[in-house]
PDB file of N, CA and C in Angstrom:
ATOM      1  N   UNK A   1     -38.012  93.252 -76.941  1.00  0.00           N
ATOM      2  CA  UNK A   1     -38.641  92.095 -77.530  1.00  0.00           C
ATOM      3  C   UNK A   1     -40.144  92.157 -77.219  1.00  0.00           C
ATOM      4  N   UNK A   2     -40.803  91.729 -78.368  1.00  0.00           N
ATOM      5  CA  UNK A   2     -42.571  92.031 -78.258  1.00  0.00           C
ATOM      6  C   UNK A   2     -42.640  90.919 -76.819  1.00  0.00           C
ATOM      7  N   UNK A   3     -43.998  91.146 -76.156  1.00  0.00           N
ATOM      8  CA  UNK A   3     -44.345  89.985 -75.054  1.00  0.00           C
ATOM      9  C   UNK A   3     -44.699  89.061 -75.672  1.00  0.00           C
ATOM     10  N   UNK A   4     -45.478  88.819 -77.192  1.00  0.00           N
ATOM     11  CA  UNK A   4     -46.000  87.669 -77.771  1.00  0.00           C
ATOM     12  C   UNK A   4     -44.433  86.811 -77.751  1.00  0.00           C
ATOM     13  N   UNK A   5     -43.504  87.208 -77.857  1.00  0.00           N
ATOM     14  CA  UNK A   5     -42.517  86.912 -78.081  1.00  0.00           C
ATOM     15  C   UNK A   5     -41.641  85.848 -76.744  1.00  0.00           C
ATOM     16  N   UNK A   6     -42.256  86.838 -76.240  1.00  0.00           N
ATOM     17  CA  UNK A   6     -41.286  86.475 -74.768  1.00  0.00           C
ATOM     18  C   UNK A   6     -42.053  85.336 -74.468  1.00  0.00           C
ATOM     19  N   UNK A   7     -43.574  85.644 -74.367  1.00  0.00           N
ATOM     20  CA  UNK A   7     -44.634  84.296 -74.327  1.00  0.00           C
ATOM     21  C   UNK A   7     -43.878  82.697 -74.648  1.00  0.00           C
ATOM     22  N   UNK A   8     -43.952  82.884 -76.090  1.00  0.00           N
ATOM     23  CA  UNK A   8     -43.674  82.039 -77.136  1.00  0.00           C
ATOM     24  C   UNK A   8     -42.524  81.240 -76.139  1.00  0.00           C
ATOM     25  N   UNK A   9     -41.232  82.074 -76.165  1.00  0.00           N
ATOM     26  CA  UNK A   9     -39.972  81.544 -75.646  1.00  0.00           C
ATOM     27  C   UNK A   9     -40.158  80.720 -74.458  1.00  0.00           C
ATOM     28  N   UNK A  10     -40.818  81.498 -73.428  1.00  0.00           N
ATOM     29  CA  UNK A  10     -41.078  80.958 -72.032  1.00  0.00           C
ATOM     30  C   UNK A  10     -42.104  79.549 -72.077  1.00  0.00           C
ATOM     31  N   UNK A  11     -42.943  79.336 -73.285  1.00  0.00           N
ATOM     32  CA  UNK A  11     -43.953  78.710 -73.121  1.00  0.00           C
ATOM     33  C   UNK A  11     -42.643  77.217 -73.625  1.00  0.00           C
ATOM     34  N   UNK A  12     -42.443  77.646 -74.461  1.00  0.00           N
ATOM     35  CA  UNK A  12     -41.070  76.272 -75.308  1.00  0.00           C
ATOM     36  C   UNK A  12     -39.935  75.703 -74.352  1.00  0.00           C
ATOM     37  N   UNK A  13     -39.440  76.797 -73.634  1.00  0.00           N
ATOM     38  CA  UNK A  13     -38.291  76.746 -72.120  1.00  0.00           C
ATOM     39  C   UNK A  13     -39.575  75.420 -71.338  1.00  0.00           C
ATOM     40  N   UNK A  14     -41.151  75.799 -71.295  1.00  0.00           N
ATOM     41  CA  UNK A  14     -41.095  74.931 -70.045  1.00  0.00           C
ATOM     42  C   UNK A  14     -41.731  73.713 -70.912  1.00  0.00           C
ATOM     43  N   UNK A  15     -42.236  73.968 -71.954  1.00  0.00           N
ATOM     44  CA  UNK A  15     -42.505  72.559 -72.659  1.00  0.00           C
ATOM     45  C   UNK A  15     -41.314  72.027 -72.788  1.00  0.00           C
ATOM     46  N   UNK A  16     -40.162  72.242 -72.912  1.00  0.00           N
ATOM     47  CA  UNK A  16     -39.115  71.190 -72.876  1.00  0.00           C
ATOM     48  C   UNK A  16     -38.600  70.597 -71.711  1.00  0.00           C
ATOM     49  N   UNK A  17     -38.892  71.523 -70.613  1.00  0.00           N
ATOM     50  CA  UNK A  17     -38.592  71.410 -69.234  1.00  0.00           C
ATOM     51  C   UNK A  17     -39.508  69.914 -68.785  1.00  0.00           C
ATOM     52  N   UNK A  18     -40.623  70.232 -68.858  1.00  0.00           N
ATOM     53  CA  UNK A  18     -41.912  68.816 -68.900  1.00  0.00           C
ATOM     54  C   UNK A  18     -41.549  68.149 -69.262  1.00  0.00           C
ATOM     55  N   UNK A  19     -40.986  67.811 -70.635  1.00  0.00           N
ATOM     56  CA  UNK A  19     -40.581  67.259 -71.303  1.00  0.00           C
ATOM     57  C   UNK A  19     -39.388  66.040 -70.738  1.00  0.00           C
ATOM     58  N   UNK A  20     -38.517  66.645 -70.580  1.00  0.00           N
ATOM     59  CA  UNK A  20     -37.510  66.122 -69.792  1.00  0.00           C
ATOM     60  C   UNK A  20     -37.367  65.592 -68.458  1.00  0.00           C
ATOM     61  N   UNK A  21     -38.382  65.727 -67.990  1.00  0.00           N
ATOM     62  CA  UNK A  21     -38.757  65.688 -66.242  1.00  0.00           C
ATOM     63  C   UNK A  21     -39.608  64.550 -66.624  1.00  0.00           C
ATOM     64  N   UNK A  22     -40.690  64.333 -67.224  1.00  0.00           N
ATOM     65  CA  UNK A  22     -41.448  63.161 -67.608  1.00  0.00           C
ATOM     66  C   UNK A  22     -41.021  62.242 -68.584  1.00  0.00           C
ATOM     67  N   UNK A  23     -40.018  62.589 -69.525  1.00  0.00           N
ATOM     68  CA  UNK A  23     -39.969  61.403 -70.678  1.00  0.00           C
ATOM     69  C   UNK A  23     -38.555  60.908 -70.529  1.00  0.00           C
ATOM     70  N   UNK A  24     -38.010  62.018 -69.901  1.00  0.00           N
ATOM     71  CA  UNK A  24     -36.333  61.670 -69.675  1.00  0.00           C
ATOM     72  C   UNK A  24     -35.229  62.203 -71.245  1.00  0.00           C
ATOM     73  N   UNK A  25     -36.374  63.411 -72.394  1.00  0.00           N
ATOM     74  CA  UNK A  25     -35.723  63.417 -73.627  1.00  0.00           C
ATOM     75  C   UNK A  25     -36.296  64.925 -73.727  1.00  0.00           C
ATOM     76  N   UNK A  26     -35.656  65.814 -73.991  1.00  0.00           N
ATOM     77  CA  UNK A  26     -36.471  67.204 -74.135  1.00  0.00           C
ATOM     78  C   UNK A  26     -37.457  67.007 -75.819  1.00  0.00           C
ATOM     79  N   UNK A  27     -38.450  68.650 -75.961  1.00  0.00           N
ATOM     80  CA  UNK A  27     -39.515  68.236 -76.317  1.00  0.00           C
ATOM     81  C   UNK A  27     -38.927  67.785 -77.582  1.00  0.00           C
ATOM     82  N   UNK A  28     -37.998  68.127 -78.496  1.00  0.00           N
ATOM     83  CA  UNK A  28     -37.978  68.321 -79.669  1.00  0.00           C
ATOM     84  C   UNK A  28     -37.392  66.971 -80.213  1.00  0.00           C
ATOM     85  N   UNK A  29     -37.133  66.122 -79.159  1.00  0.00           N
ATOM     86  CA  UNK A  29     -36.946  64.336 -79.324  1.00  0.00           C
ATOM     87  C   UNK A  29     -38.420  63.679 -80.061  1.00  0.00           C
ATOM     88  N   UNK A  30     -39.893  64.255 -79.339  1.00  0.00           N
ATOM     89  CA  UNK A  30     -40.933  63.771 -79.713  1.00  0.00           C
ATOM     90  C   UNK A  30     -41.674  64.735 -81.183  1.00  0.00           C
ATOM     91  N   UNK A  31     -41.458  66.603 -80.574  1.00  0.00           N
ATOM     92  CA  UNK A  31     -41.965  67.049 -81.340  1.00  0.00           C
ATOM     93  C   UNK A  31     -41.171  67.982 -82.630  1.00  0.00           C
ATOM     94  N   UNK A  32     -41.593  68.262 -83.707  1.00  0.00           N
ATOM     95  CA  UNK A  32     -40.677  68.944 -84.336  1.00  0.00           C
ATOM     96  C   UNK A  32     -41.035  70.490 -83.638  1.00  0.00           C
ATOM     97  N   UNK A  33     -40.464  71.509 -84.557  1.00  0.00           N
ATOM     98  CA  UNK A  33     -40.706  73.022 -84.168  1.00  0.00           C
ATOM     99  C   UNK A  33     -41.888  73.570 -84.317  1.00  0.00           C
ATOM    100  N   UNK A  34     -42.204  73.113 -85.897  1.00  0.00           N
ATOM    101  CA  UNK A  34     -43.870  73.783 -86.150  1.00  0.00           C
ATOM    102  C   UNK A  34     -44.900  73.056 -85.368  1.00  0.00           C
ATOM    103  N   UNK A  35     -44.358  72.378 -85.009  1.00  0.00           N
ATOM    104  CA  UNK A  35     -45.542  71.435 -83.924  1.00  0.00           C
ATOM    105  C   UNK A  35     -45.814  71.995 -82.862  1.00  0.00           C
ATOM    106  N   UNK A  36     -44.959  72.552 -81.947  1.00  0.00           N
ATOM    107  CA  UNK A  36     -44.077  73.731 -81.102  1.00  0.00           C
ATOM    108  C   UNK A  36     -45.054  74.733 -80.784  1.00  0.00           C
ATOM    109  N   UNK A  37     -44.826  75.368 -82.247  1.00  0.00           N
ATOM    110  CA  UNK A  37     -45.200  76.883 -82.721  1.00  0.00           C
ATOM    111  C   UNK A  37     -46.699  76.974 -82.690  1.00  0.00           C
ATOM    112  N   UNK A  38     -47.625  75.537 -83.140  1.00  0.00           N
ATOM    113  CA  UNK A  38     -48.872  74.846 -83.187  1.00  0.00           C
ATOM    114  C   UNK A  38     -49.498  74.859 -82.380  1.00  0.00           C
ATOM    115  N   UNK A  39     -48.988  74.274 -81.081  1.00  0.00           N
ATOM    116  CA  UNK A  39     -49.018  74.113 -79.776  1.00  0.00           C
ATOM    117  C   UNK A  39     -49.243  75.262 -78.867  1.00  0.00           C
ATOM    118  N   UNK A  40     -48.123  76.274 -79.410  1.00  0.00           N
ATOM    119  CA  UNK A  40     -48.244  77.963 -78.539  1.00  0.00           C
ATOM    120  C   UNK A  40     -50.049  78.265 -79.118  1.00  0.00           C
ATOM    121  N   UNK A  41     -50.128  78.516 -79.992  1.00  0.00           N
ATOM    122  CA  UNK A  41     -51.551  79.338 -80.577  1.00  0.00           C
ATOM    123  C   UNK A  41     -52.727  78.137 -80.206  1.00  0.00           C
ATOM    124  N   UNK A  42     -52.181  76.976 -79.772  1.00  0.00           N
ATOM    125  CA  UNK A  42     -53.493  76.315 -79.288  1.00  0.00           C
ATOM    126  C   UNK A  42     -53.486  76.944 -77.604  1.00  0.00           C
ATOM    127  N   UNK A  43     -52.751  76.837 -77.075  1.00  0.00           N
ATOM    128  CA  UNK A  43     -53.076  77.561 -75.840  1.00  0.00           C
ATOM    129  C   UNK A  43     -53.246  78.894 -75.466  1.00  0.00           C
ATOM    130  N   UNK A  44     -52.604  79.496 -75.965  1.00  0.00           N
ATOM    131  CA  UNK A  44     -53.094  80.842 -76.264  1.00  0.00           C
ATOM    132  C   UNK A  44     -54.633  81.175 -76.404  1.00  0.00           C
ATOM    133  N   UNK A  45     -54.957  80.334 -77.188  1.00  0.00           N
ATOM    134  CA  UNK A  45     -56.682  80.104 -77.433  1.00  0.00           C
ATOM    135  C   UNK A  45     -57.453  79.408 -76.304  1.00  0.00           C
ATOM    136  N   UNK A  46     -56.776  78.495 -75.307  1.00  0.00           N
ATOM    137  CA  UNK A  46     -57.386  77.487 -74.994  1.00  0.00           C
ATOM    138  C   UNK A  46     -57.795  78.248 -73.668  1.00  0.00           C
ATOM    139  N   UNK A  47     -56.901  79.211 -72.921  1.00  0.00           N
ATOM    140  CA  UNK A  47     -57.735  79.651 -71.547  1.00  0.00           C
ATOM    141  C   UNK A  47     -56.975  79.365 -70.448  1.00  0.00           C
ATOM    142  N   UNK A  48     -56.611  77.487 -70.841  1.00  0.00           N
ATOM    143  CA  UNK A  48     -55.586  77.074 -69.277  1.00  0.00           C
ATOM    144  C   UNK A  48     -54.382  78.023 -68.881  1.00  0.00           C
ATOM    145  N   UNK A  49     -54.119  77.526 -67.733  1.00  0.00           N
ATOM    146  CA  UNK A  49     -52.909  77.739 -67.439  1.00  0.00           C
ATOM    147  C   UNK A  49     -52.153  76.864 -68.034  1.00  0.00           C
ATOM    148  N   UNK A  50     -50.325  77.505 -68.400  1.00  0.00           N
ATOM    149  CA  UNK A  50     -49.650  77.087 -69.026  1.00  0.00           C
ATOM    150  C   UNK A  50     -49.160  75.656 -68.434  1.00  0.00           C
ATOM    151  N   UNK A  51     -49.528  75.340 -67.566  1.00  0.00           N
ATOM    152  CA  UNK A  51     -48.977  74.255 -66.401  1.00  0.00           C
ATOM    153  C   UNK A  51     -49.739  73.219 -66.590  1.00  0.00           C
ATOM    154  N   UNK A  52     -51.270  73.928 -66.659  1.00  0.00           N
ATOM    155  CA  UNK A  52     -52.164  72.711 -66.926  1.00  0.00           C
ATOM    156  C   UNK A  52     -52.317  72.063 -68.115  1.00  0.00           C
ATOM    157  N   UNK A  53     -51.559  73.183 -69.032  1.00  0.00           N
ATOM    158  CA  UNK A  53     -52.144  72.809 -70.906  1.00  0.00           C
ATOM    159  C   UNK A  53     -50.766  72.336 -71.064  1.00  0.00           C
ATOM    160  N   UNK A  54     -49.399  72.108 -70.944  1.00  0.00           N
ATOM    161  CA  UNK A  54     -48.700  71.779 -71.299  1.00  0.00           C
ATOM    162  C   UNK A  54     -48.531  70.072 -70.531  1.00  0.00           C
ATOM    163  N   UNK A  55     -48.719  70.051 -69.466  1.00  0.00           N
ATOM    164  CA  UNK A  55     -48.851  68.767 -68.472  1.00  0.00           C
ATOM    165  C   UNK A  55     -49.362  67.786 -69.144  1.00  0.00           C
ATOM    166  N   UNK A  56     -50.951  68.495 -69.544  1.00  0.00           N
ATOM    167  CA  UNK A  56     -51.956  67.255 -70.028  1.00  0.00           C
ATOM    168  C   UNK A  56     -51.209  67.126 -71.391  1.00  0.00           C
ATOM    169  N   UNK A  57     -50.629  67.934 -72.140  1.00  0.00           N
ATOM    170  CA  UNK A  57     -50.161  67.326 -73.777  1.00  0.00           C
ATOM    171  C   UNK A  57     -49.194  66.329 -73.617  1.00  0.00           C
ATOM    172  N   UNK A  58     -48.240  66.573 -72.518  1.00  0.00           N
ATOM    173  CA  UNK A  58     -47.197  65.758 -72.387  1.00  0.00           C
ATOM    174  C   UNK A  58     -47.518  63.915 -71.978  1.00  0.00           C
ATOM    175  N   UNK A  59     -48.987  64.609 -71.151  1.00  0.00           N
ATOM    176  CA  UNK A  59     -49.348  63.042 -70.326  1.00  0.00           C
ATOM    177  C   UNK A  59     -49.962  62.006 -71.869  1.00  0.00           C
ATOM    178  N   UNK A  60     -50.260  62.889 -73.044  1.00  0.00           N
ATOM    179  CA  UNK A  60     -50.893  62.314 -73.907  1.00  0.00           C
ATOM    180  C   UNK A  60     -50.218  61.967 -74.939  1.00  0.00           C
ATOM    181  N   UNK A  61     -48.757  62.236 -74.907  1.00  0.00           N
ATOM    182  CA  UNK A  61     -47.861  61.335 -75.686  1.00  0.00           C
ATOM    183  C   UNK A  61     -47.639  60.339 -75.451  1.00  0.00           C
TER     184      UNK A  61
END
């Protein structure tokens, strides 16, 4: 499996993980998939760590 790949998977595993730990509903209660998929290529771009860029999206729902 490509690493962009594995990325992708691992990045969705812990956005739902956040997800569920803070809202009490995994992600796909708030977000759809392409939103998801949206989300990967904004961080990818963005620099953070995955901890820090997924945290703050969650704190901003």
């Amino acid at each position: 499996m490509p690493e962009l790949a594995q990325q992708r998977i691992q990045f969705i595993n812990y956005l739902h993980e956040v997800f569920l730990r803070n809202k009490g509903y995994g992600a796909l209660a708030y977000i759809t998939l392409p939103e998801m998929l949206n989300l990967f290529e904004q961080f990818l771009t963005s620099g953070d760590s995955a901890d820090h860029f997924i945290n703050q999206y969650v704190r901003s729902i």
